[in-house]
Structures are given as C-alpha cells and as structure tokens.
Protein backbone atom coordinates (compact mmCIF):
# COMPACT_ATOMS: atom_id res chain seq x y z
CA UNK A 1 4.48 11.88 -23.07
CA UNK A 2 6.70 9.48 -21.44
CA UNK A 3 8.77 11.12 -18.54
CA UNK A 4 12.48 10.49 -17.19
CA UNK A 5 11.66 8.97 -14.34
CA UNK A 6 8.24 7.58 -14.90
CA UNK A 7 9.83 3.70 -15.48
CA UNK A 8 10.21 3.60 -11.98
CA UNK A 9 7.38 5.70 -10.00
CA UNK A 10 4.56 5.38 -12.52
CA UNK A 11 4.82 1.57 -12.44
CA UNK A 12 1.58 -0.38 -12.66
CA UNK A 13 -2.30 0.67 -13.36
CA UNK A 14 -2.82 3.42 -11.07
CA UNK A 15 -0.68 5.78 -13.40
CA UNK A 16 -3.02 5.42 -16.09
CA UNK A 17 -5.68 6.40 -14.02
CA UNK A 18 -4.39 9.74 -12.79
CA UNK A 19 -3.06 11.11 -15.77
CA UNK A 20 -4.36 14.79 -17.05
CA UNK A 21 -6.59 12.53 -19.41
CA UNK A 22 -8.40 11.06 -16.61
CA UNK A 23 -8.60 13.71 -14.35
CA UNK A 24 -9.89 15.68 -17.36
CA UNK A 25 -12.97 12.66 -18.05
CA UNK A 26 -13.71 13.07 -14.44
CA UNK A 27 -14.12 16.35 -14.58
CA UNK A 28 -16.47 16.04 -17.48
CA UNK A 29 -18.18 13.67 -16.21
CA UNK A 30 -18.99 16.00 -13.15
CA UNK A 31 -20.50 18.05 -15.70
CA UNK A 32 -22.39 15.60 -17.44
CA UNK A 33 -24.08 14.00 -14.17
CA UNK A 34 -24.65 17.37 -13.01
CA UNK A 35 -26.99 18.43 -16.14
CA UNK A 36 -28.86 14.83 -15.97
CA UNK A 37 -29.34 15.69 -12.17
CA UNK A 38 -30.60 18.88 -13.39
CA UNK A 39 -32.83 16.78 -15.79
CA UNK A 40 -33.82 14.00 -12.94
CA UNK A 41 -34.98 16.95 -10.76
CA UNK A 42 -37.15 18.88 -13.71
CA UNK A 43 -34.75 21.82 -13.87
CA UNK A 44 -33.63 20.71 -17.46
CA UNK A 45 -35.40 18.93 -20.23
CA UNK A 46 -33.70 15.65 -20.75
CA UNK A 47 -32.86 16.20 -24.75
CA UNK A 48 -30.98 19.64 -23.37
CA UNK A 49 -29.01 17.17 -20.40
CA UNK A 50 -28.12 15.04 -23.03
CA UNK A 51 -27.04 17.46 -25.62
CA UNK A 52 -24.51 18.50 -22.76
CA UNK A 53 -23.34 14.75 -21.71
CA UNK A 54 -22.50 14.31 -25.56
CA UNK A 55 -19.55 16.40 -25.01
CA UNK A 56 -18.27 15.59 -22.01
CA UNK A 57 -15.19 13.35 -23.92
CA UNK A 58 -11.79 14.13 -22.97
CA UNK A 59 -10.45 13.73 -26.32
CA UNK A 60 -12.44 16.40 -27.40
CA UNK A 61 -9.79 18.26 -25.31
CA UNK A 62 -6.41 19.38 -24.71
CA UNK A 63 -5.31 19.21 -21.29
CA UNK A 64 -2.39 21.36 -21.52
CA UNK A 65 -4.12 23.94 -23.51
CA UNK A 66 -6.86 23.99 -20.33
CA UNK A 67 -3.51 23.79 -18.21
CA UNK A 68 -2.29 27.20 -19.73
CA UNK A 69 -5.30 28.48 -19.53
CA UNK A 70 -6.05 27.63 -15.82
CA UNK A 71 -3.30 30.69 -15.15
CA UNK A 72 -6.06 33.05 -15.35
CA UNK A 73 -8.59 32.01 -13.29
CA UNK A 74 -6.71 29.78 -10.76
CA UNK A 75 -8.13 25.95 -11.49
CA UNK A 76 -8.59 24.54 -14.80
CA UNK A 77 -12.36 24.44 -14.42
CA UNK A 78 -12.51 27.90 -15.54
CA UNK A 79 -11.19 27.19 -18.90
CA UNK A 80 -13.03 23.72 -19.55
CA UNK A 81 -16.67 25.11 -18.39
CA UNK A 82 -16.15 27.68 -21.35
CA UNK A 83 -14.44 25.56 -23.66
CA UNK A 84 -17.58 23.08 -23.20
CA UNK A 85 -20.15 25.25 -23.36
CA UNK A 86 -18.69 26.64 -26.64
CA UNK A 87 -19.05 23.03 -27.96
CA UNK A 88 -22.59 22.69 -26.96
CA UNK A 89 -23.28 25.92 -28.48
CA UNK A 90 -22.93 23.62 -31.76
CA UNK A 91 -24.90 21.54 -31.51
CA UNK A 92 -27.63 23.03 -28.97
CA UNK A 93 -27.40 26.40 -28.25
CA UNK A 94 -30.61 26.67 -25.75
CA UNK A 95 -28.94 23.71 -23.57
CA UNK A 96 -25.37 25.51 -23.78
CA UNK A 97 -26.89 28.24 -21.30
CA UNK A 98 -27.20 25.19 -18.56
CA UNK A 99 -23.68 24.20 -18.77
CA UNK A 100 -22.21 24.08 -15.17
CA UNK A 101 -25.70 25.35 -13.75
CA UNK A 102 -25.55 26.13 -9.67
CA UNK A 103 -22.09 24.70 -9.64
CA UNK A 104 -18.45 26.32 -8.57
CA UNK A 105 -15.60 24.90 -9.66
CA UNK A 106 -14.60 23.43 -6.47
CA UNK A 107 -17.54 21.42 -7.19
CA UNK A 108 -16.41 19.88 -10.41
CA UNK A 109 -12.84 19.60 -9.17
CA UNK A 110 -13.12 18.11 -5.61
CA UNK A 111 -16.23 15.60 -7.54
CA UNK A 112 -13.55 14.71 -9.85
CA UNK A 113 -11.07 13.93 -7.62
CA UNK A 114 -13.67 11.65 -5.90
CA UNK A 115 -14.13 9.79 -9.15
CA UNK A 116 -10.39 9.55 -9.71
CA UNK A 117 -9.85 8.67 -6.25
CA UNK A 118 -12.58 5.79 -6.63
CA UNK A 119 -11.46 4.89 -10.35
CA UNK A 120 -7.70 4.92 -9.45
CA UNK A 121 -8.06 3.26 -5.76
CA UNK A 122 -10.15 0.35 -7.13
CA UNK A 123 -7.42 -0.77 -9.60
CA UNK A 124 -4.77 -0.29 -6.10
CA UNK A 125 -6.79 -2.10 -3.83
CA UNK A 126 -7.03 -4.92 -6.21
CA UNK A 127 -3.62 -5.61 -7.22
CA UNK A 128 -3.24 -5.21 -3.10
CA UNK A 129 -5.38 -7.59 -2.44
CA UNK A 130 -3.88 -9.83 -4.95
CA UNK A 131 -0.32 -9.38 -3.68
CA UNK A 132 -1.49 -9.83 -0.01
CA UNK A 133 -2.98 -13.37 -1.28
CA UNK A 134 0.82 -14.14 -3.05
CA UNK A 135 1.96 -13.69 0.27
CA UNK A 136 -0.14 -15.80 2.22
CA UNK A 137 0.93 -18.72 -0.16
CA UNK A 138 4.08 -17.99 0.57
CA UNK A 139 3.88 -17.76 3.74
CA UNK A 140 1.44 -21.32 3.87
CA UNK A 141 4.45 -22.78 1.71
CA UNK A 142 7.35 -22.26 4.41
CA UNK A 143 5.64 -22.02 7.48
CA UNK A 144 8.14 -24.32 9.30
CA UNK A 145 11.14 -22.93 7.35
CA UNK A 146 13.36 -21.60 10.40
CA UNK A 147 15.24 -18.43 9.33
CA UNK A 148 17.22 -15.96 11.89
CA UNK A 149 14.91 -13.31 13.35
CA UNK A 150 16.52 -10.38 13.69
CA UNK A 151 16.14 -7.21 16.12
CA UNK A 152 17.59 -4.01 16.10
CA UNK A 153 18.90 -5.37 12.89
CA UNK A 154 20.95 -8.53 14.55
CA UNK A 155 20.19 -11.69 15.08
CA UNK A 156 17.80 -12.51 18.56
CA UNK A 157 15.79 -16.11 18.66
CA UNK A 158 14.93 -18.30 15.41
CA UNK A 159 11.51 -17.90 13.50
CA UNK A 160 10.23 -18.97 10.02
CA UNK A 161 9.97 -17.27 6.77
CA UNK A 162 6.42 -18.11 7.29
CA UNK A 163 5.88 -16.15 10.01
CA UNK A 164 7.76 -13.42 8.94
CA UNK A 165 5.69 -13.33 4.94
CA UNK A 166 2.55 -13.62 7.31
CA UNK A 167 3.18 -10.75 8.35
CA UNK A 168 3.69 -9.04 4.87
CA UNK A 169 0.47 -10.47 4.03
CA UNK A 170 -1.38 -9.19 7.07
CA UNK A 171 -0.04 -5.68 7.10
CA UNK A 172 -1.45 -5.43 3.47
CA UNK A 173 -4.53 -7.10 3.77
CA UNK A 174 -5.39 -4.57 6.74
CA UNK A 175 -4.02 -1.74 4.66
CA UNK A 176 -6.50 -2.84 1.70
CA UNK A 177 -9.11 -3.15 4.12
CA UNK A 178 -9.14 0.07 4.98
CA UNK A 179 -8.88 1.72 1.77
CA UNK A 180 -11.71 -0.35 1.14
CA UNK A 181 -13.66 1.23 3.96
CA UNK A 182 -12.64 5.33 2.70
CA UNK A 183 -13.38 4.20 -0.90
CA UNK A 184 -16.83 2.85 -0.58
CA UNK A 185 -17.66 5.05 2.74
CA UNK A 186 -16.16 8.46 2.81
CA UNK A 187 -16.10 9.30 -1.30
CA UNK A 188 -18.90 12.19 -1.39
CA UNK A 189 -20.11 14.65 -3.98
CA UNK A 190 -19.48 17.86 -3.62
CA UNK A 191 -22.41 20.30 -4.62
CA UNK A 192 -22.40 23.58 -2.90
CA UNK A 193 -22.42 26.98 -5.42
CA UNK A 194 -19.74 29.85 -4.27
CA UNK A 195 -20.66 29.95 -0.52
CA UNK A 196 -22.11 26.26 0.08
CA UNK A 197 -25.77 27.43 -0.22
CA UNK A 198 -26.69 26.48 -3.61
CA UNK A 199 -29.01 29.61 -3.87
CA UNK A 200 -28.38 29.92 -7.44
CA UNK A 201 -30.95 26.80 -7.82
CA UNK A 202 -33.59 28.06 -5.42
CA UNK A 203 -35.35 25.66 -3.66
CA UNK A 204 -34.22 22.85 -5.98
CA UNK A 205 -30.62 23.07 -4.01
CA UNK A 206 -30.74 19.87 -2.22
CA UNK A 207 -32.68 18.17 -4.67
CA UNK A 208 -30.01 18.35 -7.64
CA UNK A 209 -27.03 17.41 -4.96
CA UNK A 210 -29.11 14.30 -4.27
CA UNK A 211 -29.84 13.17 -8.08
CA UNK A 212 -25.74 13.97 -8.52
CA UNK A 213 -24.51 11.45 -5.60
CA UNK A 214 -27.18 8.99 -7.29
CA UNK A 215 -25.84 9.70 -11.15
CA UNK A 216 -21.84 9.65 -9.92
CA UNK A 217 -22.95 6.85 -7.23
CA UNK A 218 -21.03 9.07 -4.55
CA UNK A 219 -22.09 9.36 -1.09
CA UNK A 220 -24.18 12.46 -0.76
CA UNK A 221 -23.08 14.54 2.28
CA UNK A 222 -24.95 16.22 5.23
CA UNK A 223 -23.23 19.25 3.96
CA UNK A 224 -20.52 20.86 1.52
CA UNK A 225 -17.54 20.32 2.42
CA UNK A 226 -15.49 23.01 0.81
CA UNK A 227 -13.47 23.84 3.70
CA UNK A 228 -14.31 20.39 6.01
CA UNK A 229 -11.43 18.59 4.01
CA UNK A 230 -11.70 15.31 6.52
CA UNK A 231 -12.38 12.81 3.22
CA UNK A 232 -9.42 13.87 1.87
CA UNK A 233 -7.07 13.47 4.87
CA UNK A 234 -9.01 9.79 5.54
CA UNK A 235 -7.80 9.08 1.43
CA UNK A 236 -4.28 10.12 2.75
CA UNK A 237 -4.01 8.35 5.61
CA UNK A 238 -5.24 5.53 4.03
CA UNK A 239 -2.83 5.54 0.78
CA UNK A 240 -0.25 6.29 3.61
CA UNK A 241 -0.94 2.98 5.25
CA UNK A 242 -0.60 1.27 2.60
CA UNK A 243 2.84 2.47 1.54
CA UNK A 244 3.96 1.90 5.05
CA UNK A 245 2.63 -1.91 4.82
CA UNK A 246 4.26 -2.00 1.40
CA UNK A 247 7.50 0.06 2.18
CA UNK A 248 8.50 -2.43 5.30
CA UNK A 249 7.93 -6.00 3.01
CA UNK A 250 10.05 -4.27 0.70
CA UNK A 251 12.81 -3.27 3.44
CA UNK A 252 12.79 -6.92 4.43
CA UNK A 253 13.43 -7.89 0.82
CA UNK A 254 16.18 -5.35 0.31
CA UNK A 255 17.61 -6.46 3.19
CA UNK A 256 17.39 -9.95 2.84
CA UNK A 257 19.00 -9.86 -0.39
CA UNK A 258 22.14 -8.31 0.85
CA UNK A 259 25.21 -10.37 0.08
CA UNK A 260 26.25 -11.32 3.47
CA UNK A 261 22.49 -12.31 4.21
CA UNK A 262 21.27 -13.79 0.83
CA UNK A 263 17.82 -15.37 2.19
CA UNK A 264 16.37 -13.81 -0.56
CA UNK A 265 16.69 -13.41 -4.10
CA UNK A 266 14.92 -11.35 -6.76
CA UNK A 267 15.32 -13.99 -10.04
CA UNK A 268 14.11 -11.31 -12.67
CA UNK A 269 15.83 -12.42 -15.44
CA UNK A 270 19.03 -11.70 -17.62
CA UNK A 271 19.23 -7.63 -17.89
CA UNK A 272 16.79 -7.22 -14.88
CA UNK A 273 18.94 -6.08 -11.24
CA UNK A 274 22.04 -5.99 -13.05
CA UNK A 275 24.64 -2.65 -12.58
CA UNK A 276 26.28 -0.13 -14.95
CA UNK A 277 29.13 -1.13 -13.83
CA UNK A 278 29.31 -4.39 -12.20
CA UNK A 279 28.48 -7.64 -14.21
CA UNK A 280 28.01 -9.52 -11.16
CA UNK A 281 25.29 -7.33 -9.22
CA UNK A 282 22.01 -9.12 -9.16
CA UNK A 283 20.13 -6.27 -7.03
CA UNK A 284 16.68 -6.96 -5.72
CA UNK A 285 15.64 -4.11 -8.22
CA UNK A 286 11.46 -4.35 -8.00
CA UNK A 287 12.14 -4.27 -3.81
CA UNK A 288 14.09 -1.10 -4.04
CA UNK A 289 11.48 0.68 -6.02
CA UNK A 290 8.79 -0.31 -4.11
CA UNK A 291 10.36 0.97 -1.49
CA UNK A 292 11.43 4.26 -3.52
CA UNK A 293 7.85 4.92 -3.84
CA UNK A 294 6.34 3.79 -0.41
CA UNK A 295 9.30 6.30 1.27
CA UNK A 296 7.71 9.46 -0.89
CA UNK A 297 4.44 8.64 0.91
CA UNK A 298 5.21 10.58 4.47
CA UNK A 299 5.71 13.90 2.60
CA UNK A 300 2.84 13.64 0.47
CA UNK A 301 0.47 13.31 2.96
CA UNK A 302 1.62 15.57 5.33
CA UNK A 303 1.34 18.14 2.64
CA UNK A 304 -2.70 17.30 2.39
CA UNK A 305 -2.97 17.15 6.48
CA UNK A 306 -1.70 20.66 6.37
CA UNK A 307 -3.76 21.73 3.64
CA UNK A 308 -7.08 20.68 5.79
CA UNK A 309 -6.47 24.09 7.82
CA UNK A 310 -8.75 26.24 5.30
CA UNK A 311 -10.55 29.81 5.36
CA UNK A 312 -14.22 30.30 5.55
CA UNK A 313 -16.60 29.06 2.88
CA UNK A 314 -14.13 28.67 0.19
CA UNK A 315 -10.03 28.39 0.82
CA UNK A 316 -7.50 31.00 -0.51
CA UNK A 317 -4.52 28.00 -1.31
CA UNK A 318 -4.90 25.26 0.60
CA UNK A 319 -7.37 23.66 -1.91
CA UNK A 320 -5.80 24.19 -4.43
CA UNK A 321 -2.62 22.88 -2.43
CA UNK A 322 -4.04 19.75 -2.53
CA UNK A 323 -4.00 18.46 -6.30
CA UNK A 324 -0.61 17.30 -7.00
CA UNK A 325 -0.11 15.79 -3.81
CA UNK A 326 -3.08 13.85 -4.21
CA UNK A 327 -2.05 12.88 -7.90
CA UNK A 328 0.92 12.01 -6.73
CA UNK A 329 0.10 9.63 -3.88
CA UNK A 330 -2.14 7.74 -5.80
CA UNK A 331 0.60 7.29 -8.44
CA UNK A 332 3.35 6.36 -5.76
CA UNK A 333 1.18 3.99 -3.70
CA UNK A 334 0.03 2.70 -7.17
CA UNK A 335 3.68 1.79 -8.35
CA UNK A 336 4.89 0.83 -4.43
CA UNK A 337 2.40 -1.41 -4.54
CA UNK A 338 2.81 -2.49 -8.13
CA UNK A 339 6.63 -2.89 -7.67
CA UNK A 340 6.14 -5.15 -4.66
CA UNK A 341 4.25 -7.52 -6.68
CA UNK A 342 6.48 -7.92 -9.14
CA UNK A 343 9.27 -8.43 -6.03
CA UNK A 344 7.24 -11.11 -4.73
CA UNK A 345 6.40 -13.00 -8.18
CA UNK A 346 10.64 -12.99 -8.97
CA UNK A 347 11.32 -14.05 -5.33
CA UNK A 348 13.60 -17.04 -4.62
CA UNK A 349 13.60 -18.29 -1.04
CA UNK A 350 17.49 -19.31 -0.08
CA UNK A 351 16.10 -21.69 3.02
CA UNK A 352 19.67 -23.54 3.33
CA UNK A 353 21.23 -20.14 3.23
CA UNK A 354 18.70 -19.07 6.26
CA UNK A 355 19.40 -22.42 8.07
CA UNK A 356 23.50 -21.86 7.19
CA UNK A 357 22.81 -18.07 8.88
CA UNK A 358 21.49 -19.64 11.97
CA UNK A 359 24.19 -22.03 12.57
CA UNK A 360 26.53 -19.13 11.71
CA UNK A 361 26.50 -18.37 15.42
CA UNK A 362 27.02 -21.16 16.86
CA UNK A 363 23.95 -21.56 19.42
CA UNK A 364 24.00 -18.05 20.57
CA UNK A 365 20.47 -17.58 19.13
CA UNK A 366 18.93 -20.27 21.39
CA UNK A 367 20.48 -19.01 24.44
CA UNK A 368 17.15 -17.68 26.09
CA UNK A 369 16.05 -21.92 25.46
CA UNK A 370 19.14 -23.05 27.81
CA UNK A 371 18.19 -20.32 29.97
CA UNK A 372 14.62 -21.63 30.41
CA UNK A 373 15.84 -25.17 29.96
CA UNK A 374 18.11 -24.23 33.48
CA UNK A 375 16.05 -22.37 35.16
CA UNK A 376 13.48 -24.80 36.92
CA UNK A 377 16.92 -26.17 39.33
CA UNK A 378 18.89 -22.96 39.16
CA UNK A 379 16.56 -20.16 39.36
CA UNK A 380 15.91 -17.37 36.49
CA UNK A 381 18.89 -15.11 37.21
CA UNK A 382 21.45 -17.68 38.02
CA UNK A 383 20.59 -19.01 34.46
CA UNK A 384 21.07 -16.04 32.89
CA UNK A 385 24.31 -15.11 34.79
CA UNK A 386 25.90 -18.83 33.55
CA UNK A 387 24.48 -18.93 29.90
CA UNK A 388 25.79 -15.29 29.54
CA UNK A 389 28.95 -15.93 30.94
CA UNK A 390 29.02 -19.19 27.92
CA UNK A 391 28.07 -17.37 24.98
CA UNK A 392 31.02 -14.83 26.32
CA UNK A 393 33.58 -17.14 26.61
CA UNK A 394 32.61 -19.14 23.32
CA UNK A 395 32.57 -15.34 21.25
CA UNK A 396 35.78 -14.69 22.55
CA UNK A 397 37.32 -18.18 22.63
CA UNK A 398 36.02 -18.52 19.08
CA UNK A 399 34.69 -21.97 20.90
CA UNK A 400 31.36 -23.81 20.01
CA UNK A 401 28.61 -22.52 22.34
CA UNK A 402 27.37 -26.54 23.34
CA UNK A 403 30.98 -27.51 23.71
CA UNK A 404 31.45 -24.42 26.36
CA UNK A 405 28.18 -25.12 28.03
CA UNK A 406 28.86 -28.79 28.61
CA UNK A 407 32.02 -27.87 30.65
CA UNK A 408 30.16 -25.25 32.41
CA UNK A 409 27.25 -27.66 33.34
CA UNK A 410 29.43 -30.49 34.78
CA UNK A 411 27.11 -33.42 33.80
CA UNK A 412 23.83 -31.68 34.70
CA UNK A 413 23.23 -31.73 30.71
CA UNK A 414 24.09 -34.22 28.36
CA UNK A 415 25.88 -33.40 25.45
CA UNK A 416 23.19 -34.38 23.20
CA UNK A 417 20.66 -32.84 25.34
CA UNK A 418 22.22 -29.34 24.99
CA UNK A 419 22.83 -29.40 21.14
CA UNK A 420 18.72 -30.16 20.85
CA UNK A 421 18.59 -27.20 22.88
CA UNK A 422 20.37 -25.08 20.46
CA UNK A 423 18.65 -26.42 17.80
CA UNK A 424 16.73 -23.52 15.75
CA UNK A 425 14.05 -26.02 14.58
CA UNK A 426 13.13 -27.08 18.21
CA UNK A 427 12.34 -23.07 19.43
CA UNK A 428 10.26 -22.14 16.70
CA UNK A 429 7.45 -20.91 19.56
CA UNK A 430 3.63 -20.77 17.59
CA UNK A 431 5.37 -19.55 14.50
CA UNK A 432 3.41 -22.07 12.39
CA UNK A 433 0.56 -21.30 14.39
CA UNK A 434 0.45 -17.90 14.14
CA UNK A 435 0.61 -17.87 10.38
CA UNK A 436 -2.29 -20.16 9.79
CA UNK A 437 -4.10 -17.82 11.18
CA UNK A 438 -3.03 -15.25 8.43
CA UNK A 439 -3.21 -18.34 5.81
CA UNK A 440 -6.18 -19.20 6.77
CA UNK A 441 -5.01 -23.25 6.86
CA UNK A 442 -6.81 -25.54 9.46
CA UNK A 443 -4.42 -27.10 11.91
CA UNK A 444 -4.93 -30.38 13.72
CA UNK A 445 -3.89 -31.51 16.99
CA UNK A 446 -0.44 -32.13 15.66
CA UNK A 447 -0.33 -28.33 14.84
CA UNK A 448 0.65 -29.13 11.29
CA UNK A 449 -0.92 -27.28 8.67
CA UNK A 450 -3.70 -29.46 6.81
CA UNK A 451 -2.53 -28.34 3.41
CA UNK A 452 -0.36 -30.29 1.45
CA UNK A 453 1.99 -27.48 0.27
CA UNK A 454 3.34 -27.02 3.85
CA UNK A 455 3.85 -30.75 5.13
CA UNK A 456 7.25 -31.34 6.28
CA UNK A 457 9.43 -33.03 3.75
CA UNK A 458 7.43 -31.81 0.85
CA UNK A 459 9.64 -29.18 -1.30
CA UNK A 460 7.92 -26.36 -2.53
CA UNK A 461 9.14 -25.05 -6.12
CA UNK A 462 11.48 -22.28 -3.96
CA UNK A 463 13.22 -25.39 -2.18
CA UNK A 464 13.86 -27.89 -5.48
C-alpha cells in the first residue's frame, strides 16, 4: 500500500528495500543461513537444513498478520519462528524441531537488520556515488564560471560555480566513502542465545556463529553484541553524514533558485515545480525534498545514539527502540539522496544571471583586491581605512565604486587600472585549481584544465 506522503520521502530504491517485505526476507534468511550453519558444522543433516531454507520466502507470509501478532511477545520474531516451523512441519516434520536452533530473536532481528542495512545501503551508496560523479562534471564544465560567493548569506569576494559544485561533489564522495567503510567493515552477525553464551549448542557455540557470518557473508564478531550497539550508531552516523552532505547541495540549490538570485534553475518539465495556486511558480521542487528528507536525519539518529545506553545481556526498550528509526533513516537518506539526483539532472546553470549578480554591486565585492592592490605604498590599515571609506560613500551616494575610488586616489590609479581591479574574473584566487583536484582534470602550467569541456570560450550545453 501506497502512503500519503510516500511520493515525496520514499523517493528512489532504498524504499523498496526496507519495506516489511524485505525486512521480512531478511529475517528468513537469518533463519535459513542459520540451519545450513547448523548443517556446515554437523549439528543438522543437510536434507533437514534444506527442508528449512525451502521456506524461508516472504511471500509465503503476511507481514501484518506477524505485525499483529508481534503484540504478544514483543518483536515479530516470535510469531514468524512459529509460523515457519508450522510450515516445515509439512513438509519435514523431524527438521521442523531445528527451526531457530540456539538462536534468540535478537539474533534474527539485529542479523536482519544487517542484511537490510547491507542490501538497502548498497543501492544508496551507488546512486551516491553516481550523483557525486554528476557533480564533478559539473563542476569540470564551469570551473572558470565566476558567480558571487556569499557569507553569512551576502555577498563577500567572487568564486566559480565550479568551485562551489566541487564542493557538492566532495562532501558526497567522502560521505559515500564512509558508508562504504561501515558497510563492508562494521556489518556483523549476531549469534548469541538469551544471555550471549550460546549454551543451548554446547560446545558447537562458536562454531555455528562462524559458519553463519560465512553463509550471510557478515563479519563475525569477537563477541555478541546485544547490548554493545556501536555498529548501529557507526550506520547512523554514517547515513547522517550523508544527509548532511546531501541536505547543504540542496540548500544551495533552493537558494540559488530564489527569484531575486536565479543562478539556478530546476527545468523539470511542464507540471513539475509548478503551485496550486500560482501559474507562474517554477519551484526547484526535487531540491526542496531532498532537503525535506536530509533535515529528518538529526532526529533519527539521535534517537539510535540514545538507544545505545542498554541493560545487561539483553535490553528492556532500547532495542527494540531502534527499528523504525533505523527503517526510517535508510528510507530518508535513500530519497535525500535520490531527490538530489534528480535536482542535479533538471539543473540549468543561469551564468549571465551570476555574472549580472556580481556587477549588481558595483565593485564592492572586489574591495579586499584594491585593498591589497594599495597596500604595498600605503600600508594594510591605511588601505582598508580609504577603500572602506569608498564603498561607503558609493552605497550611499548610489555612485559607481571605480568612479569614487578614482577621485579618492588622485592619479595614483588609472581609471582603467582600477576597473580590472574590480573585475570578478581577475580575483578568482585557485578556484579552478582547487576543483581539479575534486575533478580529477590535469592542469598545465597555464592552470587551465586539460579537458576540453572546460576551455574558455567553449559553451557547455547549460551556457547555449
């Protein structure tokens, strides 16, 4: 079933892969590793382990019948370990007494998150990667395109839309990296019994939890971790990075795309963006939920932080505190992310508007440039007392900034000299520079890019 609201926070792949359906295959799956393990380790014939893994198929199922019936015991392992060993009974009644053998059901459930976690953050850290490499070609495409850059939200010194998608790119590719690292490194099986001993297999303990990591191809841990919840406060913190990488490229976006500002535009397409009420609203709609999702991030994984403080062998509510958050952040990171590549695929780069927003003060950006330009045969502070008494007097005289600083100067500066000082191309710093190194473009002695794509004078489709 289709909710209200899913349009919008259950965008892209991840959704798919934390729905009850798959946490319900992961949690049979648990149970059909854990009777081959059982098999691998001579605790189970092989024809009984199989007999077991033949019904391990969530669409054998109902997940909100198991929901409904989780009420009783607490977790909807409960419910599912009887309901399968009913159906094994069928079929094989001697192997339906080895059904969920020397396992709790914090075993199956924090095993099957580990599987949905891997399943679920595979798909995210792919279509993260992919966006982070849309952004680096957009970045390699206008890496001498001057735009304002702005702090505190106004307007400081000039940089490029280069720079500035470089550092999209690089914010996501370091958030992908290390998802990458919890994913592959800190995913574990969890094998432990009621208390973490495993006594109900004897000797044989160890053994099984070692043939389980190999069958689920999980870590396998020094120890269970039914109350050591660091793995899933590293999958938090990860997922959290990531929406805070996404959530600021999609601030910029939103922002960008304001009226007054229009740098940026999101071209989705007639009926995409548009208002209920206002024909002429073309909102930067995939930005804003990107950024919906990335902002429910925070809460979520405070919620599992909190939940890591947990009671001796086996926790009384934090545990099972944990679930829906967990579902949840992997479904918002999922869509931020998801939402943000669709944002970048619709985006239209306005680079007159950004050059017309530069000039729209008049020189005042390049002010620290005169400054240095003066300082050499004025000193630092005397430079800075005359250029801010200029930009004054041209904000209040309404005034052109070169015009005022050509009186002030007497001759000391030509005319010409000080409008290529407050020209936004000329104080562009390593900008180009700096994102080849995110681009991953060689740059000659020139400093130019040795791409074609990002030669001066050659338009890129944004530009024609």
């Amino acid at each position: 079933m289709t909710g209200l609201f899913d349009g919008v926070f259950d965008h892209g792949p991840v959704a798919g892969l934390t729905d009850d359906t798959a946490w319900l295959q992961a949690l049979l799956d648990v149970e059909a590793a854990l009777a081959r393990a059982l098999a691998d380790t001579g605790s189970l014939a092989p024809e009984r382990a199989e007999s077991i893994a033949a019904a391990c198929a969530a669409h054998r199922y109902d997940p909100a019948g198991l929901g409904r019936a989780a009420a009783g015991g607490g977790n909807p392992v409960i419910p599912l370990v009887r309901e399968l060993t009913a159906r094994v009974r069928e079929s094989d009644p001697d192997a339906a007494r080895h059904v969920h053998r020397g396992a709790t059901s914090q075993d199956v459930m924090d095993t099957g998150a580990m599987l949905l976690a891997r399943r679920a953050g595979g798909a995210l850290e792919s279509d993260l990667r992919a966006l982070a490499d849309h952004l680096r070609g957009l970045a390699g495409a206008h890496r001498t395109t001057p735009m304002p850059g702005r702090t505190l939200l106004q307007q400081a010194l000039p940089t490029t839309f280069g720079a500035v998608a470089a550092g999209w790119a690089n914010g996501l590719s370091e958030a992908a990296d290390q998802l990458g690292l919890v994913l592959r490194g800190r995913l574990a099986v969890q094998f432990g019994g009621a208390v973490g001993t495993l006594a109900s297999l004897g000797r044989d303990g160890p053994a099984v939890t070692a043939a389980l990591a190999a069958r689920l191809d999980l870590a396998e841990p020094v120890l269970p971790w039914h109350t050591d919840r660091g793995r899933i406060a590293e999958l938090a913190a990860a997922l959290g990075r990531v929406c805070g990488a996404v959530g600021t490229a999609a601030q910029d976006i939103v922002l960008l795309a304001q009226t007054e500002v229009g740098e940026l535009v999101e071209e989705g397409g007639p009926g995409v963006g548009g208002s209920s009420t206002m024909p002429h609203k073309r909102n930067p709609v995939a930005a804003v939920s990107a950024l919906a999702c990335a902002r429910q991030a925070p809460g979520l994984v405070a919620n599992l932080f909190a939940a890591q403080i947990q009671e001796h062998q086996r926790a009384a509510g934090s545990w099972h505190a944990e679930w829906l958050p967990l579902t949840d952040l992997l479904r918002r990171t999922g869509a931020a992310v998801a939402w943000l590549r669709t944002s970048a695929d619709r985006l239209h780069v306005d680079t007159a508007r950004m050059r017309a927003n530069l000039d729209a003060t008049g020189g005042l950006a390049l002010s620290e440039r005169v400054t240095t330009d003066l300082a050499p045969e004025l000193g630092r502070m005397d430079a800075h007392r005359l250029v801010t008494d200029a930009c004054r007097e041209a904000v209040d005289s309404g005034r052109d900034l070169a015009e005022v600083l050509t009186e002030r100067l007497g001759g000391t500066r030509t005319p010409e000299r000080i409008r290529d000082l407050l020209d936004p191309a000329g104080y562009l710093g390593s900008a180009a520079v700096l994102t080849d190194r995110v681009t991953g473009a060689r740059t000659g002695r020139t400093g130019r890019a040795e791409h074609t794509d990002s030669e001066e004078g050659v338009q890129t489709p944004d530009e024609r």
